[in-house]
Protein backbone atom coordinates (compact mmCIF):
# COMPACT_ATOMS: atom_id res chain seq x y z
CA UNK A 1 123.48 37.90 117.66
CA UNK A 2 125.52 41.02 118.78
CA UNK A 3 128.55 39.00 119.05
CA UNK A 4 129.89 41.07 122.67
CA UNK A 5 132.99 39.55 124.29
CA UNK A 6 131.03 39.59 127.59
CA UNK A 7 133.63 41.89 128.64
CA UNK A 8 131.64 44.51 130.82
CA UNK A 9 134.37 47.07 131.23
CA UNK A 10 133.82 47.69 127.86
CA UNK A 11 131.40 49.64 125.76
CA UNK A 12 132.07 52.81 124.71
CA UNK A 13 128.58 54.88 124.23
CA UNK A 14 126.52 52.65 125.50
CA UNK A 15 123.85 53.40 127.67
CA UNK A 16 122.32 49.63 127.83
CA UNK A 17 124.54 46.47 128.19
CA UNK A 18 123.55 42.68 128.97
CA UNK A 19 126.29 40.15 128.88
CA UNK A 20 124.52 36.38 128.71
CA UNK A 21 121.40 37.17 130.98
CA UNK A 22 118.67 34.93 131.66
CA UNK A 23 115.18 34.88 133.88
CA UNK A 24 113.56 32.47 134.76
CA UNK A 25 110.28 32.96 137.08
CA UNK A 26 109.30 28.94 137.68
CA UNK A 27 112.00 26.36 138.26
CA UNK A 28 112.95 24.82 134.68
CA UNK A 29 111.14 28.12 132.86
CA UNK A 30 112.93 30.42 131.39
CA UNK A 31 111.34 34.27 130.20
CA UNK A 32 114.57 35.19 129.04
CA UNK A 33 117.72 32.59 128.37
CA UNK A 34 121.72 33.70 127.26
CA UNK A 35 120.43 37.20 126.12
CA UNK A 36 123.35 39.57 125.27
CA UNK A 37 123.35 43.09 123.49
CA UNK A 38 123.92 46.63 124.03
CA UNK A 39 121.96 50.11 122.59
CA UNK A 40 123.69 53.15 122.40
CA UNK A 41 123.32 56.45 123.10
CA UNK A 42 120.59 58.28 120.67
CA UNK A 43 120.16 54.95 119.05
CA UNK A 44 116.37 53.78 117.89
CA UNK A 45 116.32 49.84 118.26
CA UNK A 46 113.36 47.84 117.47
CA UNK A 47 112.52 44.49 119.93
CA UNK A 48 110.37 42.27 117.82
CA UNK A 49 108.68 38.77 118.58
CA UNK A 50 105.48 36.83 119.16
CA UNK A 51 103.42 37.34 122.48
CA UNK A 52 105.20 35.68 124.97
CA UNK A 53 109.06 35.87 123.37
CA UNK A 54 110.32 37.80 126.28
CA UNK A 55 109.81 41.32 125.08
CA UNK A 56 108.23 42.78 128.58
CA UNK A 57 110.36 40.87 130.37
CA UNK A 58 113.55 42.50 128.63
CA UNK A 59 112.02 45.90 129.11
CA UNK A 60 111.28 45.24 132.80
CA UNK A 61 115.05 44.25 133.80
CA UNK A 62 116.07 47.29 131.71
CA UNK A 63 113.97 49.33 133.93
CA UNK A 64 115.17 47.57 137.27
CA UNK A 65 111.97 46.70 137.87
CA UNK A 66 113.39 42.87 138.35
CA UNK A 67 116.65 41.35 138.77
CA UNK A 68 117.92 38.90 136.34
CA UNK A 69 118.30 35.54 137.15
CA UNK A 70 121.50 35.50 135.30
CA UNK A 71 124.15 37.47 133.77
CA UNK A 72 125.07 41.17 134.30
CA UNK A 73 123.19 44.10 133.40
CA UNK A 74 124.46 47.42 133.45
CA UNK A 75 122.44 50.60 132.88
CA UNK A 76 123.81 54.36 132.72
CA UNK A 77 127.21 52.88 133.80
CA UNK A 78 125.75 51.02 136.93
CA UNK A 79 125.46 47.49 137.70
CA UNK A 80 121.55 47.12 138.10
CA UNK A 81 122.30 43.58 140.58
CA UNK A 82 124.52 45.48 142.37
CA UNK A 83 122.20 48.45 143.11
CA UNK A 84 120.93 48.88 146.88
CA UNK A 85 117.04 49.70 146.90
CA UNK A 86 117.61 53.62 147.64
CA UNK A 87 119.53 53.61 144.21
CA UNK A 88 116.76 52.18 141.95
CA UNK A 89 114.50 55.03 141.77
CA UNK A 90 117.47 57.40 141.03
CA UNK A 91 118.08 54.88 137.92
CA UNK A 92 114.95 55.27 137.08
CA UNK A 93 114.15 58.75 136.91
CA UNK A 94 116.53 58.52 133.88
CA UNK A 95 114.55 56.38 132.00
CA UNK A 96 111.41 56.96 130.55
CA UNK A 97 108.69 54.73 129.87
CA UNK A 98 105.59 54.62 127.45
CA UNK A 99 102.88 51.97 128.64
CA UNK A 100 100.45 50.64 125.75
CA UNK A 101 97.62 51.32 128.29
CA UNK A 102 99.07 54.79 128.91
CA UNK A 103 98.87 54.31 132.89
CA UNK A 104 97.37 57.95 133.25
CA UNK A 105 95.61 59.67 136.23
CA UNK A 106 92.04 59.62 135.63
CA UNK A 107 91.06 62.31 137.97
CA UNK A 108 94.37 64.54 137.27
CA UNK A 109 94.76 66.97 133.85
CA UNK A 110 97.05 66.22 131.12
CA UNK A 111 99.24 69.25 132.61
CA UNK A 112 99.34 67.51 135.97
CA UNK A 113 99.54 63.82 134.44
CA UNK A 114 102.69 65.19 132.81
CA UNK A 115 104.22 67.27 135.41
CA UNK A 116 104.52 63.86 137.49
CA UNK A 117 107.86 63.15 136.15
CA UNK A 118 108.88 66.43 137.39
CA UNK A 119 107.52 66.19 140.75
CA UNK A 120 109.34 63.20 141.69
CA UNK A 121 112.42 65.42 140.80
CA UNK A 122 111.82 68.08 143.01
CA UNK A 123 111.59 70.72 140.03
CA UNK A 124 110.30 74.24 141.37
CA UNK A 125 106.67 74.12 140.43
CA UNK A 126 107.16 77.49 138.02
CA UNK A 127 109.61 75.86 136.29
CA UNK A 128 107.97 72.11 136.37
CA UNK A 129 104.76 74.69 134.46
CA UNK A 130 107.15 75.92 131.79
CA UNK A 131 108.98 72.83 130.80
CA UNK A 132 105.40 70.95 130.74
CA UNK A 133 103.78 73.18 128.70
CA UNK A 134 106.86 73.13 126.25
CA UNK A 135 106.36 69.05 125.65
CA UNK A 136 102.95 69.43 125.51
CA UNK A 137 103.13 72.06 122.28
CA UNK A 138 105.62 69.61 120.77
CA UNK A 139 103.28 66.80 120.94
CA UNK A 140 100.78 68.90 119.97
CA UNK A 141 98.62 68.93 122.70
CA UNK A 142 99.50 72.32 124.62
CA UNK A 143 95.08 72.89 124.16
CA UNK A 144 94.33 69.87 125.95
CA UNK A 145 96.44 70.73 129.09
CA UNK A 146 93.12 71.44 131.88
CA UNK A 147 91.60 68.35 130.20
CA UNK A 148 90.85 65.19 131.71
CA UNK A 149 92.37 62.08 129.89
CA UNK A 150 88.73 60.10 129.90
CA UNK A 151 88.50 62.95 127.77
CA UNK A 152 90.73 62.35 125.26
CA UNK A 153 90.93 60.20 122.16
CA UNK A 154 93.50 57.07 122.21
CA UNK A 155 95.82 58.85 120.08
CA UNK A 156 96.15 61.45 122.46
CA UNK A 157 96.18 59.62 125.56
CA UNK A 158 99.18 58.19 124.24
CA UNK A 159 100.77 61.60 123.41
CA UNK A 160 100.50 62.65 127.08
CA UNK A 161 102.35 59.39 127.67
CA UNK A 162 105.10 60.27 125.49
CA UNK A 163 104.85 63.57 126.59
CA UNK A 164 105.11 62.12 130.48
CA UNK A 165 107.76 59.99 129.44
CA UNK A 166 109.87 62.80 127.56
CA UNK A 167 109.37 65.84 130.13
CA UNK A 168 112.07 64.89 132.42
CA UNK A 169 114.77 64.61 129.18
CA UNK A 170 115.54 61.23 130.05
CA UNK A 171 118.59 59.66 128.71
CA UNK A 172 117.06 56.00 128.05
CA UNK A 173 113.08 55.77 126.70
CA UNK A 174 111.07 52.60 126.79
CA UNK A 175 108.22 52.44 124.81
CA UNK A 176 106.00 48.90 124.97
CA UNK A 177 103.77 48.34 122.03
CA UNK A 178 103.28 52.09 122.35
CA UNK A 179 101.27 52.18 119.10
CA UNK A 180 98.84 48.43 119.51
CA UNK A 181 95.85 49.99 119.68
CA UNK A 182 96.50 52.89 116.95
CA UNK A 183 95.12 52.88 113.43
CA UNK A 184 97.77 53.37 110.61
CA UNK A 185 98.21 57.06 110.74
CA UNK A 186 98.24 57.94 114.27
CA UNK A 187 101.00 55.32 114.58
CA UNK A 188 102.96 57.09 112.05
CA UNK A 189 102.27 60.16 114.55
CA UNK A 190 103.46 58.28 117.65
CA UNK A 191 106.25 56.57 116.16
CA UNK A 192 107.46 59.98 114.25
CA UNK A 193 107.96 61.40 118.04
CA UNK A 194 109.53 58.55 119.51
CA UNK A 195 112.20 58.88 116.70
CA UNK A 196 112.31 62.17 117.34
CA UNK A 197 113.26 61.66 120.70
CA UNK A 198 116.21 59.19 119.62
CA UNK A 199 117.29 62.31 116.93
CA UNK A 200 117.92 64.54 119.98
CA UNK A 201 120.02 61.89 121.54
CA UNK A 202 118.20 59.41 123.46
CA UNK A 203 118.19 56.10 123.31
CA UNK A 204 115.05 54.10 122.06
CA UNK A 205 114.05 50.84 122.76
CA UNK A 206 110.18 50.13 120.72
CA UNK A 207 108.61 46.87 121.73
CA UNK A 208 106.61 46.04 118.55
CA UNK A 209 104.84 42.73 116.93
CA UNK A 210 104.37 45.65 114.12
CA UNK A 211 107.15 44.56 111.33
CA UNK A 212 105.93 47.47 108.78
CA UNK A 213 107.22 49.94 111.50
CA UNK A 214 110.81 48.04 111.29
CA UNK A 215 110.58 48.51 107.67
CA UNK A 216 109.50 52.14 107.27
CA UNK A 217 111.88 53.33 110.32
CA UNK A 218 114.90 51.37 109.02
CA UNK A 219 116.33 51.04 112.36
CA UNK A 220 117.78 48.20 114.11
CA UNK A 221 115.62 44.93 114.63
CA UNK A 222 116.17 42.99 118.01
CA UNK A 223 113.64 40.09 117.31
CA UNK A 224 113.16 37.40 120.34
CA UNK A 225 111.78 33.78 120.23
CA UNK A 226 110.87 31.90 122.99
CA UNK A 227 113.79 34.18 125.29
CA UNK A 228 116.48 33.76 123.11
CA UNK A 229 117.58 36.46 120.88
CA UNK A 230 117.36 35.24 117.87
CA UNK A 231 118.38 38.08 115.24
CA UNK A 232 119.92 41.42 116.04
CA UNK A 233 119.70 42.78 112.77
CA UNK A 234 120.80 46.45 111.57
CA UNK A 235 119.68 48.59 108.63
CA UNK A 236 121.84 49.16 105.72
CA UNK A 237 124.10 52.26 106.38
CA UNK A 238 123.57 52.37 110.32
CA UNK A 239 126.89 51.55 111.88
CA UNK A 240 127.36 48.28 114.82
C-alpha cells in the first residue's frame, strides 16, 4: 500500500491523489473499497488486476467521469467532489485518454479525428493544422492524415488515439488496456510512445492484465483485487 497519511494538503508533485476512496454502484457492492495512492508528475504507473478488480472504475473517477462514493479525490490541485458541473470539462481537457476500442470518428480523417482535442479548446484552426500534423509525424502516421480510420490497421487506429490523446499536451494521460488487442511488437510500439509521453513530463496511468509490460517497462505496479489495492509496488532505483 502507499502508506499516505490521508493528509490532503499534502503532496508535493503530485498530479493524482486519493485518500481512502471507495464506490460502490449497488447497495452492499463495492467497485472500489479504502483505495489510497498518489502518481506524480511525469511518472509511468502501471494498474494491474483481473477483469473486474476495479481498474475502469479507478480510471473513470480519475477522469471525473463519476463521483466516489467515498473518500477525497483531488486532481490537478482540485477537489473532483467539490467541482460544480461547468468545472468538469475544464478538468478534463487536461487529461488525456486512450480507449482500447480507440472511440474514433468513422466518417472523419485521422487529421480531423485528432484535431478534436483542439477544437474543444478553441485553438485557431491554422494553428490546431500545425500542431496536428506535428503528433501525427511523431507517431508516425503524418501519411495517413486524409485517411479514414475503417481504413487503417489496429495498430494504427490506436496511434491516432494516442495521437488524439497527446495533441492537446495534457498534463495527466489515461490509457485503458491501450495495447489488448495488439500482437507483441506493435505493443512494444504503443507502449514505447506512451512512455515517451511520461519522459516529457506527463503523468501515465496504463491499465494492463499484461504483466510482461510491467516487467520490460520497470515502472511502478498498482495491482487491484476485488477493489482493494492490494500491492503498490515500485521498481528498483525509481524513488516513492
Amino acid at each position: 500500500m502507499s502508506g499516505l497519511a490521508g493528509d490532503p494538503a499534502r503532496g508535493g508533485d503530485a498530479l493524482v491523489r486519493l485518500f481512502h476512496v471507495s464506490k460502490s454502484y449497488l447497495a452492499g457492492t463495492w467497485a472500489l473499497r479504502d483505495v489510497s495512492l498518489e502518481l506524480r508528475k511525469g511518472e509511468l504507473a502501471f494498474l494491474t488486476g483481473s477483469s473486474g478488480a476495479g481498474k475502469t472504475t479507478l480510471m473513470k473517477l480519475i477522469f471525473a467521469a463519476e463521483r466516489p462514493s467515498e473518500g477525497q479525490i483531488l486532481i490537478l490541485g482540485r477537489n473532483v467532489d467539490r467541482l460544480r458541473p461547468a468545472g468538469i470539462p475544464a478538468l478534463r481537457r487536461r487529461i488525456g485518454v486512450v480507449f482500447q476500442d480507440f472511440k474514433l470518428l468513422p466518417r472523419r480523417t485521422v487529421e480531423e479525428n485528432v484535431a478534436v482535442a483542439l477544437d474543444v479548446v478553441g485553438v485557431p484552426h491554422r494553428q490546431a493544422r500545425g500542431r496536428v500534423f506535428s503528433i501525427l509525424k511523431r507517431v508516425g502516421l503524418q501519411h495517413r492524415r486524409f485517411h479514414y480510420p475503417l481504413s487503417l490497421s489496429g495498430g494504427e487506429q490506436q496511434r491516432v488515439a494516442i495521437a488524439r490523446a497527446l495533441v492537446n499536451e495534457p498534463e495527466i494521460l489515461l490509457a485503458d488496456e491501450p495495447t489488448g488487442n495488439l500482437d507483441a511488437a506493435l505493443t512494444l510500439e504503443i507502449m514505447d510512445l506512451i512512455a515517451g509521453a511520461a519522459a516529457r513530463g506527463t503523468t501515465v496511468l496504463v491499465a494492463t492484465h499484461d504483466l510482461s509490460l510491467v516487467e520490460r517497462f520497470g515502472r511502478r505496479m498498482l495491482r487491484l483485487d476485488a477493489g482493494r489495492l492490494a500491492a503498490d509496488q515500485r521498481a528498483a532505483g525509481v524513488a516513492p
